[in-house]
PDB file of N, CA and C in Angstrom:
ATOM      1  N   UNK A   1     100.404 101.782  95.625  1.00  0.00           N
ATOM      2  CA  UNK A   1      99.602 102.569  96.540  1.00  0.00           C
ATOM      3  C   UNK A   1      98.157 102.101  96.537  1.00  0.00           C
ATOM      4  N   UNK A   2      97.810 102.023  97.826  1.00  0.00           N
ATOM      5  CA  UNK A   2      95.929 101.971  97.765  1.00  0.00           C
ATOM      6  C   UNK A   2      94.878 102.517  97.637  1.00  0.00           C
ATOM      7  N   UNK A   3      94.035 102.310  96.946  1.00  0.00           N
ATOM      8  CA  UNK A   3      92.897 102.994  96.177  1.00  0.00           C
ATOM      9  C   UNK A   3      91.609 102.310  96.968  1.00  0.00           C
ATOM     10  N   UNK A   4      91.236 103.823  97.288  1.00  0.00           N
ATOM     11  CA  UNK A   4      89.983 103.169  98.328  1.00  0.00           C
ATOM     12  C   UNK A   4      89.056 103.883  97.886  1.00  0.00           C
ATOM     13  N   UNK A   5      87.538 103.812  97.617  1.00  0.00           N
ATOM     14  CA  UNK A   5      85.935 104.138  97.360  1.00  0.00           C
ATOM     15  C   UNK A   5      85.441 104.960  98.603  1.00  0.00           C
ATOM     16  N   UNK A   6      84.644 105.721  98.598  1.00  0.00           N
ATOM     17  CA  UNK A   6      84.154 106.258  99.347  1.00  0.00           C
ATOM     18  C   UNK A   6      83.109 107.151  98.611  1.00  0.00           C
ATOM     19  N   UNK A   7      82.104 107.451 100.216  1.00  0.00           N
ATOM     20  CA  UNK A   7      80.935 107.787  99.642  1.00  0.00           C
ATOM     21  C   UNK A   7      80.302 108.844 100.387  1.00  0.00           C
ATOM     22  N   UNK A   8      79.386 109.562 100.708  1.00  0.00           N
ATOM     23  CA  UNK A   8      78.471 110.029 101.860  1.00  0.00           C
ATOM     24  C   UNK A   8      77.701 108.745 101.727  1.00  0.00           C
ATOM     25  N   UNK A   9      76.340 109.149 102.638  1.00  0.00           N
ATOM     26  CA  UNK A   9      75.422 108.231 103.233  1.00  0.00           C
ATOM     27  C   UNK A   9      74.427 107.433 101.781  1.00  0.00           C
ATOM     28  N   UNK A  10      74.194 108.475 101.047  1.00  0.00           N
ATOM     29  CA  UNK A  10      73.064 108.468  99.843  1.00  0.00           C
ATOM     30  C   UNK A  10      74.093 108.466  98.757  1.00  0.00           C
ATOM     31  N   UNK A  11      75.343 108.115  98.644  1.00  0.00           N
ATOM     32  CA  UNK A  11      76.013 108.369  97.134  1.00  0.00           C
ATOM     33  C   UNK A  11      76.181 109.711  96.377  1.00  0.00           C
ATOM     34  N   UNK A  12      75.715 110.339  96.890  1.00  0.00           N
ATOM     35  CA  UNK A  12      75.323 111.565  95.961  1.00  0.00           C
ATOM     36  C   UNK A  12      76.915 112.216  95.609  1.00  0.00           C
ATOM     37  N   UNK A  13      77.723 111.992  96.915  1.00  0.00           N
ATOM     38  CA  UNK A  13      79.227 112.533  96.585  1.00  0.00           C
ATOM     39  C   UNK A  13      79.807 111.118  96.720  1.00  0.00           C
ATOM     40  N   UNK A  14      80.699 110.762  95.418  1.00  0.00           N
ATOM     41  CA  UNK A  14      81.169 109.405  95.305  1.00  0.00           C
ATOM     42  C   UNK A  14      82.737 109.894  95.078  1.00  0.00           C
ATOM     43  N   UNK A  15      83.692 109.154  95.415  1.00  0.00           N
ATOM     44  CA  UNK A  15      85.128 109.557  94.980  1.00  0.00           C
ATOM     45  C   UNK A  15      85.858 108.031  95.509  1.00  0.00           C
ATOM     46  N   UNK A  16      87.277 108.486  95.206  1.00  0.00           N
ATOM     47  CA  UNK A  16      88.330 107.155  95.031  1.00  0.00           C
ATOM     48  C   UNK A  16      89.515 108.581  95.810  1.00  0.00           C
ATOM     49  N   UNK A  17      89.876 107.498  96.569  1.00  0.00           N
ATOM     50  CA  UNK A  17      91.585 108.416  96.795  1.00  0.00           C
ATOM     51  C   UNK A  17      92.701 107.650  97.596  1.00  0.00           C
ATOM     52  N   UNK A  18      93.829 107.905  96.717  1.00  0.00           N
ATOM     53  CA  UNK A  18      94.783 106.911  96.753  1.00  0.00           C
ATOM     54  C   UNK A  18      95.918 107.470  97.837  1.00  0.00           C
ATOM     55  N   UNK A  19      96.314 106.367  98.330  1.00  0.00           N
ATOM     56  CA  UNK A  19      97.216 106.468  99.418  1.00  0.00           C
ATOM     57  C   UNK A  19      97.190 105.544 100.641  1.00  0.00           C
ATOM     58  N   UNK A  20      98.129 105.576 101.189  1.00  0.00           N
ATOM     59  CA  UNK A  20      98.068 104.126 102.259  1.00  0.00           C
ATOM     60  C   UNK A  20      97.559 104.864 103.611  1.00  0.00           C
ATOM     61  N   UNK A  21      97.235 104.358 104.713  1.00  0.00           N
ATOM     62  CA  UNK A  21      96.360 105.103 105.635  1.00  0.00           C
ATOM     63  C   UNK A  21      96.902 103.951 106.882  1.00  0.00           C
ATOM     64  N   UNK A  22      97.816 104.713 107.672  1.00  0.00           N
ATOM     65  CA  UNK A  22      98.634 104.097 108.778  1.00  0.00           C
ATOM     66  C   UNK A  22      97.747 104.873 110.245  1.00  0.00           C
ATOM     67  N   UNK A  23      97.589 105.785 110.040  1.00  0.00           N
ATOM     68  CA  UNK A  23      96.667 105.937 111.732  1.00  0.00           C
ATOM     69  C   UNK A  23      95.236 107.212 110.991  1.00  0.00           C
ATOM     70  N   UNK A  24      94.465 107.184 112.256  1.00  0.00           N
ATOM     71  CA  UNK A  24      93.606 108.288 112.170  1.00  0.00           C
ATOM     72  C   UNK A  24      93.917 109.361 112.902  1.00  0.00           C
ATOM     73  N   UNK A  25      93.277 110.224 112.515  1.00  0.00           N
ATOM     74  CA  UNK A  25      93.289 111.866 113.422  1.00  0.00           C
ATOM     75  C   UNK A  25      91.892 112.111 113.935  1.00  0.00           C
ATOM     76  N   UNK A  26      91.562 112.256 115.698  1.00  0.00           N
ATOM     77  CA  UNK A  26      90.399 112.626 115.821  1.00  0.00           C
ATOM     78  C   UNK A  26      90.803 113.931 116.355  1.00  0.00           C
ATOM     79  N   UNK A  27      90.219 114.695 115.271  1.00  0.00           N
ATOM     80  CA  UNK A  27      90.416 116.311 115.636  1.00  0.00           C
ATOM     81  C   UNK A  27      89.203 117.026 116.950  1.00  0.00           C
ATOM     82  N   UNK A  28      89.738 117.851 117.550  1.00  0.00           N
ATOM     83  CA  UNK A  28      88.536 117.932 118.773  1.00  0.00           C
ATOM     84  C   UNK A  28      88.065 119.596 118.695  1.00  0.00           C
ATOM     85  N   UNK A  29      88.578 120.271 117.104  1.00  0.00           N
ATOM     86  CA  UNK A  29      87.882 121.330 116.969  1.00  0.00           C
ATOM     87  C   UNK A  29      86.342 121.369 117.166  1.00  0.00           C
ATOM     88  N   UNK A  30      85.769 122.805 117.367  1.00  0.00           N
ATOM     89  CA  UNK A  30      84.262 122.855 117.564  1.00  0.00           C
ATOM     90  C   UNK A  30      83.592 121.880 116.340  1.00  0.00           C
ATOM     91  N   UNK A  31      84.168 122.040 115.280  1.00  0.00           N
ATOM     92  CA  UNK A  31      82.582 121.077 114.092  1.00  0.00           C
ATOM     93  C   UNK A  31      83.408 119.926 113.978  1.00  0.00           C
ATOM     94  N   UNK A  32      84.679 119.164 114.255  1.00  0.00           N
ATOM     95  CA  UNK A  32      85.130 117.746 114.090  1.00  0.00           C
ATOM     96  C   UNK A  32      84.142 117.006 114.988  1.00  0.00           C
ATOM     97  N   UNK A  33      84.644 117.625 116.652  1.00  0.00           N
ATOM     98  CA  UNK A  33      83.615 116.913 118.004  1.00  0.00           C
ATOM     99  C   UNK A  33      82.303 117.003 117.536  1.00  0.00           C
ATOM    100  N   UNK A  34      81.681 117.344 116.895  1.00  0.00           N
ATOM    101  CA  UNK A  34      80.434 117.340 117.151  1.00  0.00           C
ATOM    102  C   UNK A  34      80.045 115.868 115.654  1.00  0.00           C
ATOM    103  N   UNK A  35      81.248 116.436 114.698  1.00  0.00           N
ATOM    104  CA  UNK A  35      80.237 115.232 113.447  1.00  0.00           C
ATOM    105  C   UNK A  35      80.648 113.973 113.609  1.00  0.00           C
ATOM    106  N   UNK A  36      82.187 113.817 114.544  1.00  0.00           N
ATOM    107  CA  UNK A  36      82.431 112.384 115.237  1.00  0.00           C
ATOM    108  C   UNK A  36      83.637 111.665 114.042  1.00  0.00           C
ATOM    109  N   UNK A  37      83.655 112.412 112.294  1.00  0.00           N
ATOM    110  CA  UNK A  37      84.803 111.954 111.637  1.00  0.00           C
ATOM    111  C   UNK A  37      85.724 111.188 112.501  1.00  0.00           C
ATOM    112  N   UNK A  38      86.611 110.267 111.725  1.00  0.00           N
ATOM    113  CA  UNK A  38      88.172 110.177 111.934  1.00  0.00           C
ATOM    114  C   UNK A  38      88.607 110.163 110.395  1.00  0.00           C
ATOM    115  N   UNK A  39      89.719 111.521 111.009  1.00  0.00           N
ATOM    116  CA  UNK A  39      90.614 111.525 109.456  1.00  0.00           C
ATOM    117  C   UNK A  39      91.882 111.588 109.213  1.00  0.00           C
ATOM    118  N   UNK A  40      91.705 111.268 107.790  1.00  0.00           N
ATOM    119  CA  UNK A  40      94.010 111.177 107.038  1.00  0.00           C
ATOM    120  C   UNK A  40      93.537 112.199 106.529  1.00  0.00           C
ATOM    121  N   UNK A  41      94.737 112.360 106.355  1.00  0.00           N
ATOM    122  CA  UNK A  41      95.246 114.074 105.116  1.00  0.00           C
ATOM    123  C   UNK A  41      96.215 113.087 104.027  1.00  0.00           C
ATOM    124  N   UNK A  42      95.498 113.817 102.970  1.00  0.00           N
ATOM    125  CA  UNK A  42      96.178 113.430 101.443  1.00  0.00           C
ATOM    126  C   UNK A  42      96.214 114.536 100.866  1.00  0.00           C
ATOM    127  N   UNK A  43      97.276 114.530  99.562  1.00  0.00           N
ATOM    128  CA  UNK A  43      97.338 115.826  98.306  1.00  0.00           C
ATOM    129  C   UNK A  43      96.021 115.983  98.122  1.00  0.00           C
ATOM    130  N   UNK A  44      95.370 117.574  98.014  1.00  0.00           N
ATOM    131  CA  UNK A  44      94.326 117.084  97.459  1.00  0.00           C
ATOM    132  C   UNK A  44      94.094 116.726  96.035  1.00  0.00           C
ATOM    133  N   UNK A  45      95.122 116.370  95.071  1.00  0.00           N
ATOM    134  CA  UNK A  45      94.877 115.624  93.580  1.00  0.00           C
ATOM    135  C   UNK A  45      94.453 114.433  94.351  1.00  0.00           C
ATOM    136  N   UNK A  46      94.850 113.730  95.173  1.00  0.00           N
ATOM    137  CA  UNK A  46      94.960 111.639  95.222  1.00  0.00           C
ATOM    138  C   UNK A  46      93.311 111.658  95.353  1.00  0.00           C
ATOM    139  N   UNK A  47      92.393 112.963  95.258  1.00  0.00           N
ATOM    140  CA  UNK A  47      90.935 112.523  95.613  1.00  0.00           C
ATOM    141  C   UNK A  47      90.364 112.888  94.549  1.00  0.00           C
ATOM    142  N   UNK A  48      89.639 111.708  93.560  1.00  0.00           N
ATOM    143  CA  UNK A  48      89.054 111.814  92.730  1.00  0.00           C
ATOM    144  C   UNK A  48      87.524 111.478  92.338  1.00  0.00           C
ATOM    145  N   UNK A  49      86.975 112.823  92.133  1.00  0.00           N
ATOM    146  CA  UNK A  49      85.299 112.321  92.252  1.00  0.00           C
ATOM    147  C   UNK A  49      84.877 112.032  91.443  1.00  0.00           C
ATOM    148  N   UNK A  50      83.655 110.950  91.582  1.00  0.00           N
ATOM    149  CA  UNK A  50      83.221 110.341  90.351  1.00  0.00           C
ATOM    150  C   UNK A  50      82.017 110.986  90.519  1.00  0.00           C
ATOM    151  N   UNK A  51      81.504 112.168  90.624  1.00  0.00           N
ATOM    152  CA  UNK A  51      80.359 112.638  90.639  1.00  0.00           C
ATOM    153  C   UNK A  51      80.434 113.945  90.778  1.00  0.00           C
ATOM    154  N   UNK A  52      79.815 115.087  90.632  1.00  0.00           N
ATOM    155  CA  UNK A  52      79.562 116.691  90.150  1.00  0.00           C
ATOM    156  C   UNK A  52      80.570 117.492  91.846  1.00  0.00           C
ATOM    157  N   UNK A  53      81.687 118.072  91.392  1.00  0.00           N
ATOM    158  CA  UNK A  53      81.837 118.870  92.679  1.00  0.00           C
ATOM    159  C   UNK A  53      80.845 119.552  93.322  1.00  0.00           C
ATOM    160  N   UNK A  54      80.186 120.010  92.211  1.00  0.00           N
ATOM    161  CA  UNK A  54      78.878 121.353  92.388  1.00  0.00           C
ATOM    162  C   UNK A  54      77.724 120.651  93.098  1.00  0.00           C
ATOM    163  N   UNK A  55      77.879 119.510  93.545  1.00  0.00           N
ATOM    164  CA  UNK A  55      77.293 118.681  94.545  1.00  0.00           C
ATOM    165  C   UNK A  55      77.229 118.556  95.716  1.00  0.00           C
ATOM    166  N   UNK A  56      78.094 119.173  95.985  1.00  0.00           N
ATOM    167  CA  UNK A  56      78.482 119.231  97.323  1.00  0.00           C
ATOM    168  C   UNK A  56      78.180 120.765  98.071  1.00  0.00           C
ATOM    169  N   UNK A  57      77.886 121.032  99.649  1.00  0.00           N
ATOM    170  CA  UNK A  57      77.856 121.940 100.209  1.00  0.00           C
ATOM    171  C   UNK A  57      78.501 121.935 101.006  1.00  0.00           C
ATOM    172  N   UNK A  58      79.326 123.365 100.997  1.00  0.00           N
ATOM    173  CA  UNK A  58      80.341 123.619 101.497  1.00  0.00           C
ATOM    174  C   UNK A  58      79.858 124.347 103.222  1.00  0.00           C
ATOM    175  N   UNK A  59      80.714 124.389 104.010  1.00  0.00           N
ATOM    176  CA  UNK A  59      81.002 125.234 105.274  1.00  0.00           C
ATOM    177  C   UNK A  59      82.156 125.615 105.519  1.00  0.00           C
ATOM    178  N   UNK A  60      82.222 127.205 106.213  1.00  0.00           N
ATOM    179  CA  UNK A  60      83.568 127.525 106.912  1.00  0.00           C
ATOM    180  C   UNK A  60      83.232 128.084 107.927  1.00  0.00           C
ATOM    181  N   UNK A  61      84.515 128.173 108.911  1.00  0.00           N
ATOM    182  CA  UNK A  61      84.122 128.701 109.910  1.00  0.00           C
ATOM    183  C   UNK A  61      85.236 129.433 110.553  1.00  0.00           C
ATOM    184  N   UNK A  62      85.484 130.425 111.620  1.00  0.00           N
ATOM    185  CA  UNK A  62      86.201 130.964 112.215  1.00  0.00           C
ATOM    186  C   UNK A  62      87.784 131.738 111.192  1.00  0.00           C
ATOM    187  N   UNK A  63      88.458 130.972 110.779  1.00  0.00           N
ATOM    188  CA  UNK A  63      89.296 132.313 109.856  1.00  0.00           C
ATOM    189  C   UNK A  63      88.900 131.835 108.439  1.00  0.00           C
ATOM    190  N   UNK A  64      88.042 130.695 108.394  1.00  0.00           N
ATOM    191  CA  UNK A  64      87.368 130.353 106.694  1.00  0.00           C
ATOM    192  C   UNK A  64      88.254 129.255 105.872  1.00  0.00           C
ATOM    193  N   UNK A  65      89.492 129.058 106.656  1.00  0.00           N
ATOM    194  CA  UNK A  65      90.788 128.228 105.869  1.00  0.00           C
ATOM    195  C   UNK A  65      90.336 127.361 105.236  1.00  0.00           C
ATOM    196  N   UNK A  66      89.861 126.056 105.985  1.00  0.00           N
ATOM    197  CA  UNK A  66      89.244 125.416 105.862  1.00  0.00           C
ATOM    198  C   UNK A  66      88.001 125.022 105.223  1.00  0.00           C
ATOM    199  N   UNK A  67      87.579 124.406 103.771  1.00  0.00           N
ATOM    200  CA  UNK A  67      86.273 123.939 103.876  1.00  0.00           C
ATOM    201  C   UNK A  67      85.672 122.857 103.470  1.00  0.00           C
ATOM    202  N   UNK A  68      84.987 122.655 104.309  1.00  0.00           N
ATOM    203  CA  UNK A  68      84.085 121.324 104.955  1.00  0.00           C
ATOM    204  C   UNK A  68      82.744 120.812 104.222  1.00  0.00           C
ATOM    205  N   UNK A  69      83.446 120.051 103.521  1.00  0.00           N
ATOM    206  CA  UNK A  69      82.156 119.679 102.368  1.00  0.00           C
ATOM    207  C   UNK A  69      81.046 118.568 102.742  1.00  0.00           C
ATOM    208  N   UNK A  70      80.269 118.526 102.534  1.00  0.00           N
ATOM    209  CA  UNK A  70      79.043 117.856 103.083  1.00  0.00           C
ATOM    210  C   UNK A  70      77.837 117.581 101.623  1.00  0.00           C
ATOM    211  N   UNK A  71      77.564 116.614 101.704  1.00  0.00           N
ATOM    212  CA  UNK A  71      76.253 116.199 100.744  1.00  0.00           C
ATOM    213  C   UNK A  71      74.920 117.054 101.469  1.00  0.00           C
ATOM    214  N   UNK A  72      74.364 117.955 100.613  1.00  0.00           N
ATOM    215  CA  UNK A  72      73.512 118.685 100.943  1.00  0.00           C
ATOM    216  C   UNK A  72      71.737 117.735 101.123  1.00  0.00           C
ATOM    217  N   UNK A  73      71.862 116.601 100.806  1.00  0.00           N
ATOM    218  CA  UNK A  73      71.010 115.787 100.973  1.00  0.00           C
ATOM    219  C   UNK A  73      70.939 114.709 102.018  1.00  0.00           C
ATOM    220  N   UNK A  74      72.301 114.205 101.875  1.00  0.00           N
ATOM    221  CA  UNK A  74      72.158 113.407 103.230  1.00  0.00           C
ATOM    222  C   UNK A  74      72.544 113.732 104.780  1.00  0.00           C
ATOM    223  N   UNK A  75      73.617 114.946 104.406  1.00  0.00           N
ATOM    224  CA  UNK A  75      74.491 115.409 105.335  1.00  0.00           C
ATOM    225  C   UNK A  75      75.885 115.281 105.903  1.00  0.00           C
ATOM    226  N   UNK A  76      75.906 114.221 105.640  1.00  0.00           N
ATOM    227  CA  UNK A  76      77.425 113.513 105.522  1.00  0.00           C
ATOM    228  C   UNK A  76      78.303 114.348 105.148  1.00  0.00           C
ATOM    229  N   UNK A  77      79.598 114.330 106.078  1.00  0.00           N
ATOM    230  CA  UNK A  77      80.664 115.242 105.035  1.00  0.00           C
ATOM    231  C   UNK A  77      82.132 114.449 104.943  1.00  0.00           C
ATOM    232  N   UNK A  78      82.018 114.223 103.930  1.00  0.00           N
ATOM    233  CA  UNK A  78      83.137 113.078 103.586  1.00  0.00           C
ATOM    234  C   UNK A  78      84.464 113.558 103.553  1.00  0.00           C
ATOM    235  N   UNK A  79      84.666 114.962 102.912  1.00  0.00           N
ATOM    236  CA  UNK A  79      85.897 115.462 103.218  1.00  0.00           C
ATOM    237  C   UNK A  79      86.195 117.087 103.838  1.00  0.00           C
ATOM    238  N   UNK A  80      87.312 117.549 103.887  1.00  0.00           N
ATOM    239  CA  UNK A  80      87.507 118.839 104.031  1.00  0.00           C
ATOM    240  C   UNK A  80      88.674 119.194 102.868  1.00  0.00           C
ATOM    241  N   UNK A  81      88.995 120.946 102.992  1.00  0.00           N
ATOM    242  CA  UNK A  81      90.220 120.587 102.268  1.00  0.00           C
ATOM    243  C   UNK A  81      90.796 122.035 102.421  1.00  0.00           C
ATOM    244  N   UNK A  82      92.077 122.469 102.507  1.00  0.00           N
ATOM    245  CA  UNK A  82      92.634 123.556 102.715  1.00  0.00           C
ATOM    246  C   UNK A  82      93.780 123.876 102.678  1.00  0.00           C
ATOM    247  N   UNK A  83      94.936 124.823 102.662  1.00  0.00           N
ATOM    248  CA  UNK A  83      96.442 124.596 101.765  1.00  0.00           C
ATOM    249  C   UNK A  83      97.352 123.775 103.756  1.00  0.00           C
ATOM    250  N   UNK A  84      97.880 123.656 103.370  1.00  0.00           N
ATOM    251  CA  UNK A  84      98.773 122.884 104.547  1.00  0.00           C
ATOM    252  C   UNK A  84      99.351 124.024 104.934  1.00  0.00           C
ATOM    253  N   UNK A  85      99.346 124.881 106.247  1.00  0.00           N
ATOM    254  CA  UNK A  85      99.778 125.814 106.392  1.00  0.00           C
ATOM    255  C   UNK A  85     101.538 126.016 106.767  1.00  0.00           C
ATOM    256  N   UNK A  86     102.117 124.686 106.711  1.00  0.00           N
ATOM    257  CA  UNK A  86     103.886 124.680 106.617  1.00  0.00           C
ATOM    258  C   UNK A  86     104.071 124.932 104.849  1.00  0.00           C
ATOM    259  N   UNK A  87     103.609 124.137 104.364  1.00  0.00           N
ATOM    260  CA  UNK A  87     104.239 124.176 103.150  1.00  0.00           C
ATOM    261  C   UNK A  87     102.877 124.558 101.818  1.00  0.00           C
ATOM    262  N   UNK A  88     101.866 125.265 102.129  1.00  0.00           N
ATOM    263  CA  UNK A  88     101.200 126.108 101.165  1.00  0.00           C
ATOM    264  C   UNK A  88     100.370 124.986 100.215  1.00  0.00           C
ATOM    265  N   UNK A  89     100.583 123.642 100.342  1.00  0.00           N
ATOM    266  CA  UNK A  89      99.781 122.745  99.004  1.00  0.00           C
ATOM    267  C   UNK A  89      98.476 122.260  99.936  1.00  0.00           C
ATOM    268  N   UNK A  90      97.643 122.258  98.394  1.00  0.00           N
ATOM    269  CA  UNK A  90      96.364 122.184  99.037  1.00  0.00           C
ATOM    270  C   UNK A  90      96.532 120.499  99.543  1.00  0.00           C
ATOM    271  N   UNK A  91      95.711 120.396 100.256  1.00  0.00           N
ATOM    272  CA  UNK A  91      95.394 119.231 101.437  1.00  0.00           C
ATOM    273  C   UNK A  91      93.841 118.458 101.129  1.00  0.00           C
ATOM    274  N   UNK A  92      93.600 117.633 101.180  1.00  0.00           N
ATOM    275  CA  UNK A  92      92.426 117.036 101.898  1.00  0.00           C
ATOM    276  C   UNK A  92      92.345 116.055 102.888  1.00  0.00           C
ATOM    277  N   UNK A  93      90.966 116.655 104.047  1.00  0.00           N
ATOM    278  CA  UNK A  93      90.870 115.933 105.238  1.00  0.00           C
ATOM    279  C   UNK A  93      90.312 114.856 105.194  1.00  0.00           C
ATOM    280  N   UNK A  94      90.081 113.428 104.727  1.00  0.00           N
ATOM    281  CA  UNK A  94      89.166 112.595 104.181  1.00  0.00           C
ATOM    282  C   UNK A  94      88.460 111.824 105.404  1.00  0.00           C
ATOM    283  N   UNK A  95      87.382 112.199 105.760  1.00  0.00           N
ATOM    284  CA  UNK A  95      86.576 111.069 106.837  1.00  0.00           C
ATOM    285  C   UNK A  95      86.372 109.604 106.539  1.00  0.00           C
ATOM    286  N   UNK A  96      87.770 109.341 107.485  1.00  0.00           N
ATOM    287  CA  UNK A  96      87.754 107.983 107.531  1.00  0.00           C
ATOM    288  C   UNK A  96      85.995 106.617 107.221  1.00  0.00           C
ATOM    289  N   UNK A  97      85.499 107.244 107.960  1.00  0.00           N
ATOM    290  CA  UNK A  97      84.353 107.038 107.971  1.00  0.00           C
ATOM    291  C   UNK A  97      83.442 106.856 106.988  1.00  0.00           C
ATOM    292  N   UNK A  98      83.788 107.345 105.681  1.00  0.00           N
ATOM    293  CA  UNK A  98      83.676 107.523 104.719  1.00  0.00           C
ATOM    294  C   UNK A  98      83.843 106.217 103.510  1.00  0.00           C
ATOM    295  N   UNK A  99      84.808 105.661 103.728  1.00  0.00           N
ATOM    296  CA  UNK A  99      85.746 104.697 102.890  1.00  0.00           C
ATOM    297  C   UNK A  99      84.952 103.505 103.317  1.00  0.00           C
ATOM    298  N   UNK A 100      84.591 103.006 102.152  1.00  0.00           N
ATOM    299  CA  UNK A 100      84.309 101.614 102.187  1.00  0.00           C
ATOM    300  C   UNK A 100      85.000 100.202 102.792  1.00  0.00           C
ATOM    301  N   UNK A 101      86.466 100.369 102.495  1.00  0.00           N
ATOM    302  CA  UNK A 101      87.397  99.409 102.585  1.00  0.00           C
ATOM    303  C   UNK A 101      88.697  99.533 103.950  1.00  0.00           C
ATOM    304  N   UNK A 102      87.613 100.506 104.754  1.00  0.00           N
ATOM    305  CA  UNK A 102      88.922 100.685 105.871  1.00  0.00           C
ATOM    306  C   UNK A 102      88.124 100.235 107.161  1.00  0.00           C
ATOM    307  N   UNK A 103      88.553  99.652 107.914  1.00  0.00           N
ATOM    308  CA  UNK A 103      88.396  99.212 109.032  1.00  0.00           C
ATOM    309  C   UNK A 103      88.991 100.418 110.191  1.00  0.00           C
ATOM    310  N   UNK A 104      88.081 101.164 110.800  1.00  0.00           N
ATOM    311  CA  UNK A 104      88.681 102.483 111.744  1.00  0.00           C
ATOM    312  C   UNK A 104      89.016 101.597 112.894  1.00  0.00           C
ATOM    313  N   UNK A 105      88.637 100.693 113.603  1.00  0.00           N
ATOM    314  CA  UNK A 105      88.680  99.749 114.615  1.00  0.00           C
ATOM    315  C   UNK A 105      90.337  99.355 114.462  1.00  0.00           C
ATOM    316  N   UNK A 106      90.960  99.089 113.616  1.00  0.00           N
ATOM    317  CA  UNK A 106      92.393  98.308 113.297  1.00  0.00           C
ATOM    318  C   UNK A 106      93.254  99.598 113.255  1.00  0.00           C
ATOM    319  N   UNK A 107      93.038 100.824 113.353  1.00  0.00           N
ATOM    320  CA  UNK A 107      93.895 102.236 112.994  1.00  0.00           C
ATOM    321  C   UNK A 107      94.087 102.431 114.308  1.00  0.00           C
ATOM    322  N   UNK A 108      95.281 102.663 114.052  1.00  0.00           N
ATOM    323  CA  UNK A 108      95.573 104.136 115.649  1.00  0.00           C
ATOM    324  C   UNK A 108      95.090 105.100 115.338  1.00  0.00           C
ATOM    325  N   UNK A 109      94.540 105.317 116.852  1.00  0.00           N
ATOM    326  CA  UNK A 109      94.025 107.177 116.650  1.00  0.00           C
ATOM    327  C   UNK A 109      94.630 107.562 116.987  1.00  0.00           C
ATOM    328  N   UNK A 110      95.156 109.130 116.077  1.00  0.00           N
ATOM    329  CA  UNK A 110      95.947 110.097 117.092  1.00  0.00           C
ATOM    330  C   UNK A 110      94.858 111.041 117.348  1.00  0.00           C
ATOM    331  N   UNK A 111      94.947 111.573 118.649  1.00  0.00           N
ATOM    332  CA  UNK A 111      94.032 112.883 118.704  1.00  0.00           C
ATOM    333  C   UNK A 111      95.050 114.241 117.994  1.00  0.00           C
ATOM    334  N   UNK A 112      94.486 115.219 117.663  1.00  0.00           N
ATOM    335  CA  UNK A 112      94.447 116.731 116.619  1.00  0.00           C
ATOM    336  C   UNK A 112      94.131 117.260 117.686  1.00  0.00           C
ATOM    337  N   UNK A 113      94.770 118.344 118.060  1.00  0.00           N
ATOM    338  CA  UNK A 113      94.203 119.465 119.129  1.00  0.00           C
ATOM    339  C   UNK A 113      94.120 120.748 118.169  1.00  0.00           C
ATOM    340  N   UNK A 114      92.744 120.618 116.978  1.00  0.00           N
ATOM    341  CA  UNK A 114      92.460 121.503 116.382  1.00  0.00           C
ATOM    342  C   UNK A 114      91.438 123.097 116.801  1.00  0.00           C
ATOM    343  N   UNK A 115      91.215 122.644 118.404  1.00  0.00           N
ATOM    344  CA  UNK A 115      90.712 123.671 119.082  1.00  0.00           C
ATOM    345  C   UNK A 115      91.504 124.798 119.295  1.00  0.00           C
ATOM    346  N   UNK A 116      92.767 123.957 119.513  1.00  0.00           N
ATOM    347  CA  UNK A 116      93.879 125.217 119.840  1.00  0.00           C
ATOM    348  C   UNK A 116      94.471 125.821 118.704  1.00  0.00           C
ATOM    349  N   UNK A 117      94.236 125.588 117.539  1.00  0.00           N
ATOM    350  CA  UNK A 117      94.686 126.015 115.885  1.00  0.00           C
ATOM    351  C   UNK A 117      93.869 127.671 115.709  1.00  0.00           C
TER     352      UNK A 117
END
């Protein structure tokens, strides 16, 4: 399996998370459209930070499921994370965008019609 680096803008949230990454998701909920992400969903164990969770600032919005972590310094929000609502295990949304070693240009996008969720 592949192990990819990722960062926000300033480092401040650093992590590794493993798994192979065959297309993207551009979700077109109200806060996806606006921060421009493309993302995979992984367990959230395969994401491992090399730097303070308590680093990070969180957002939720509308039923709260979801939350949307962001470097409170640079702004960047590298992941999300929330239980998978078929089968109850927690999830993370990882912004493609994020990863050092992925080329978003070479991925299929699928669009997410997370407006209608």
């Amino acid at each position: 399996m592949a192990l990819h680096h990722g960062s926000c803008h300033c480092g401040r949230i650093a992590f590794t998370v493993e798994g192979e990454i065959a297309t993207a998701a551009d979700c077109n909920c109200s806060l996806c459209r606006r921060r421009g992400g493309l993302l995979a969903f992984f367990p959230r164990d395969a994401v491992v930070f090399e730097t303070p969770e308590a680093d990070m600032a969180t957002y939720t919005f509308n039923t709260h499921a979801i939350r949307h972590h962001f470097c409170p310094v640079c702004g960047v929000a590298p992941y999300s994370e929330g239980n998978n609502p078929k089968t109850g295990t927690l999830m993370a949304a990882v912004n493609l965008r994020c990863l050092d070693d992925v080329d978003v240009s070479a991925l299929k996008v699928v669009a997410f019609d997370g407006a209608s969720l």
